[in-house]
Protein backbone atom coordinates (compact mmCIF):
# COMPACT_ATOMS: atom_id res chain seq x y z
CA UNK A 1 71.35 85.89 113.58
CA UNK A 2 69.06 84.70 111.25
CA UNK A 3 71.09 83.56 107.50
CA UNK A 4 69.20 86.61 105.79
CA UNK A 5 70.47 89.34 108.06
CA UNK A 6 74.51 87.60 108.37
CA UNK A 7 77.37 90.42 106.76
CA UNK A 8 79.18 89.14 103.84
CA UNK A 9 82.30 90.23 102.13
CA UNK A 10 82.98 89.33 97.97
CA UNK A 11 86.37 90.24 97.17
CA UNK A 12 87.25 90.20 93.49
CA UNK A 13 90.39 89.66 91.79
CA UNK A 14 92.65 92.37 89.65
CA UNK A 15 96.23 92.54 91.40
CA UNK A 16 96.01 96.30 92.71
CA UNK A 17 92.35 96.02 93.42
CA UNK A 18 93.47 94.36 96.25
CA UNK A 19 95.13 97.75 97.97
CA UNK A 20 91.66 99.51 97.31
CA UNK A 21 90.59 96.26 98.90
CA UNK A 22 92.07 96.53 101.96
CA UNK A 23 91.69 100.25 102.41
CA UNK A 24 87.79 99.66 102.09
CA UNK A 25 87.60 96.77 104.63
CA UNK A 26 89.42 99.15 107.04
CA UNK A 27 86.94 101.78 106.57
CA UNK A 28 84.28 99.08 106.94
CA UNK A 29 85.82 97.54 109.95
CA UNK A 30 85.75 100.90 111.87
CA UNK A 31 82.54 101.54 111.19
CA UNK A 32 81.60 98.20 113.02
CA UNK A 33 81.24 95.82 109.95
CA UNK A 34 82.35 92.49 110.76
CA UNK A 35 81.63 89.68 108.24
CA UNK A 36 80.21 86.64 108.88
CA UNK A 37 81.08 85.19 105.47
CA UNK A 38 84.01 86.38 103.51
CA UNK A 39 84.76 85.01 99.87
CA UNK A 40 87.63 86.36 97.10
CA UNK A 41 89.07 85.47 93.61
CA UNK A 42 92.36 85.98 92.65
CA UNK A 43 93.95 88.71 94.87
CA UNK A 44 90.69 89.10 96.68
CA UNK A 45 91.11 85.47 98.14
CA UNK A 46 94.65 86.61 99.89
CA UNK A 47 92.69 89.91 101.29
CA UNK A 48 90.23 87.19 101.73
CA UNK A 49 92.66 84.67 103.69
CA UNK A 50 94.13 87.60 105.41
CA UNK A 51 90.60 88.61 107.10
CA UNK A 52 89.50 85.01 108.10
CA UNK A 53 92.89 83.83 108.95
CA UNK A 54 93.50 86.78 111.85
CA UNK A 55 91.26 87.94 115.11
CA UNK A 56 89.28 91.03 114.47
CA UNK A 57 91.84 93.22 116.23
CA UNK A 58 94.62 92.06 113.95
CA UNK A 59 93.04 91.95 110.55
CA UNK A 60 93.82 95.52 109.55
CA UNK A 61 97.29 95.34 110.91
CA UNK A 62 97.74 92.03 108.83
CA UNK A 63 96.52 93.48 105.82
CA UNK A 64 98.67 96.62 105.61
CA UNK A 65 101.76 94.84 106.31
CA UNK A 66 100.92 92.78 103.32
CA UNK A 67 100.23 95.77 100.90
CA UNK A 68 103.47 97.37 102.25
CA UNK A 69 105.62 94.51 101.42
CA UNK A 70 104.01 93.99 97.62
CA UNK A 71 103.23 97.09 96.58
CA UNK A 72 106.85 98.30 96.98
CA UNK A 73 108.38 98.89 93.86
CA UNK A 74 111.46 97.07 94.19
CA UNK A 75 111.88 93.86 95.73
CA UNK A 76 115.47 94.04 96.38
CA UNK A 77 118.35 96.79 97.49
CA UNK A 78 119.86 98.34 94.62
CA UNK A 79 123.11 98.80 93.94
CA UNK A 80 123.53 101.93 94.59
CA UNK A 81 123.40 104.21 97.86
CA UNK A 82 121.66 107.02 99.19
CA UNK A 83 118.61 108.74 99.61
CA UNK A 84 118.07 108.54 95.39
CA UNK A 85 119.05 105.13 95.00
CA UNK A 86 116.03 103.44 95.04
CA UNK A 87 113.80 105.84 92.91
CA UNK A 88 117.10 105.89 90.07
CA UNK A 89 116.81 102.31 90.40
CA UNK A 90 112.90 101.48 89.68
CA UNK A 91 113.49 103.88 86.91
CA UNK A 92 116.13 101.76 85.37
CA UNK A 93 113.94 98.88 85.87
CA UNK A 94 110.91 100.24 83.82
CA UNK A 95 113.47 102.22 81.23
CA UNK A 96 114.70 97.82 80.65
CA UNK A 97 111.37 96.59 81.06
CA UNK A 98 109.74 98.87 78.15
CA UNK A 99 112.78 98.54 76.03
CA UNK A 100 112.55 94.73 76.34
CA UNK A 101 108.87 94.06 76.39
CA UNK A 102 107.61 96.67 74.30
CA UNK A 103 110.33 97.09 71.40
CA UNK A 104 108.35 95.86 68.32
CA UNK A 105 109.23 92.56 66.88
CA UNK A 106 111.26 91.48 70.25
CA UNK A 107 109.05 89.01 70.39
CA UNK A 108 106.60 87.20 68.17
CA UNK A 109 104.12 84.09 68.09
CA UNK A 110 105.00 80.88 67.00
CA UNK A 111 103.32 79.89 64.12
CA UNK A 112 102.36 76.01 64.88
CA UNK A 113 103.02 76.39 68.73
CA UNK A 114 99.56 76.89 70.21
CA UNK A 115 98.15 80.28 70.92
CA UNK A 116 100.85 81.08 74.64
CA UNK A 117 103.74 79.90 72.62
CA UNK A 118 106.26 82.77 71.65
CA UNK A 119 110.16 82.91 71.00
CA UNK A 120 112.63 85.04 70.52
CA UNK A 121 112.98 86.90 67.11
CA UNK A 122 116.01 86.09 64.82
CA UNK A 123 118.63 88.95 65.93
CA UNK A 124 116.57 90.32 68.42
């Protein structure tokens, strides 16, 4: 196949890009599309890695098991049981997580310590 006529694939980065990502290569892939040349940033080099790294009859396979096991929204069991336990946990988790992160003054920069540094606010 002459260079000008080969299929190539550009994946770009933006963490949940990545799920469209894969969702799109899977339509792609059974249509009959079957790159030549894939190339990613960021999260679009794992989708990226993913495709190259596995036959054509595993790639979609490979990539959903991926997206299953990082988009779930909790990594580990909580501590509580039952069918609710999970949803009353990842509600707890972002109830902390915008009372920690986004309560005002929490935290602050430093004012000689370089434009990443920050620290903790006195009594907060």
């Amino acid at each position: 196949m002459p260079i000008s006529e080969q299929n190539v694939l550009v994946l770009q980065g933006g963490g949940a890009l990545g799920a469209y990502q894969a969702g799109a290569f899977q339509k792609l892939s059974t249509g009959g599309f079957n790159p030549q040349w894939v190339a990613g940033i960021s999260i679009g080099s794992i989708n990226a890695a993913i495709i190259c790294g596995n036959p054509p009859e595993t790639r979609i396979e490979q990539l959903e098991a991926l997206w299953e096991k990082i988009s779930s929204s909790v990594a580990f069991s909580p501590w509580t049981c039952g069918p609710k336990s999970r949803q009353a946990f990842a509600e707890f988790a972002a109830a902390t997580t915008n009372y920690v992160v986004w309560r005002a003054g929490f935290f602050q920069a430093a004012p000689s310590g370089g434009i990443l540094a920050i620290r903790s606010s006195p009594g907060g």
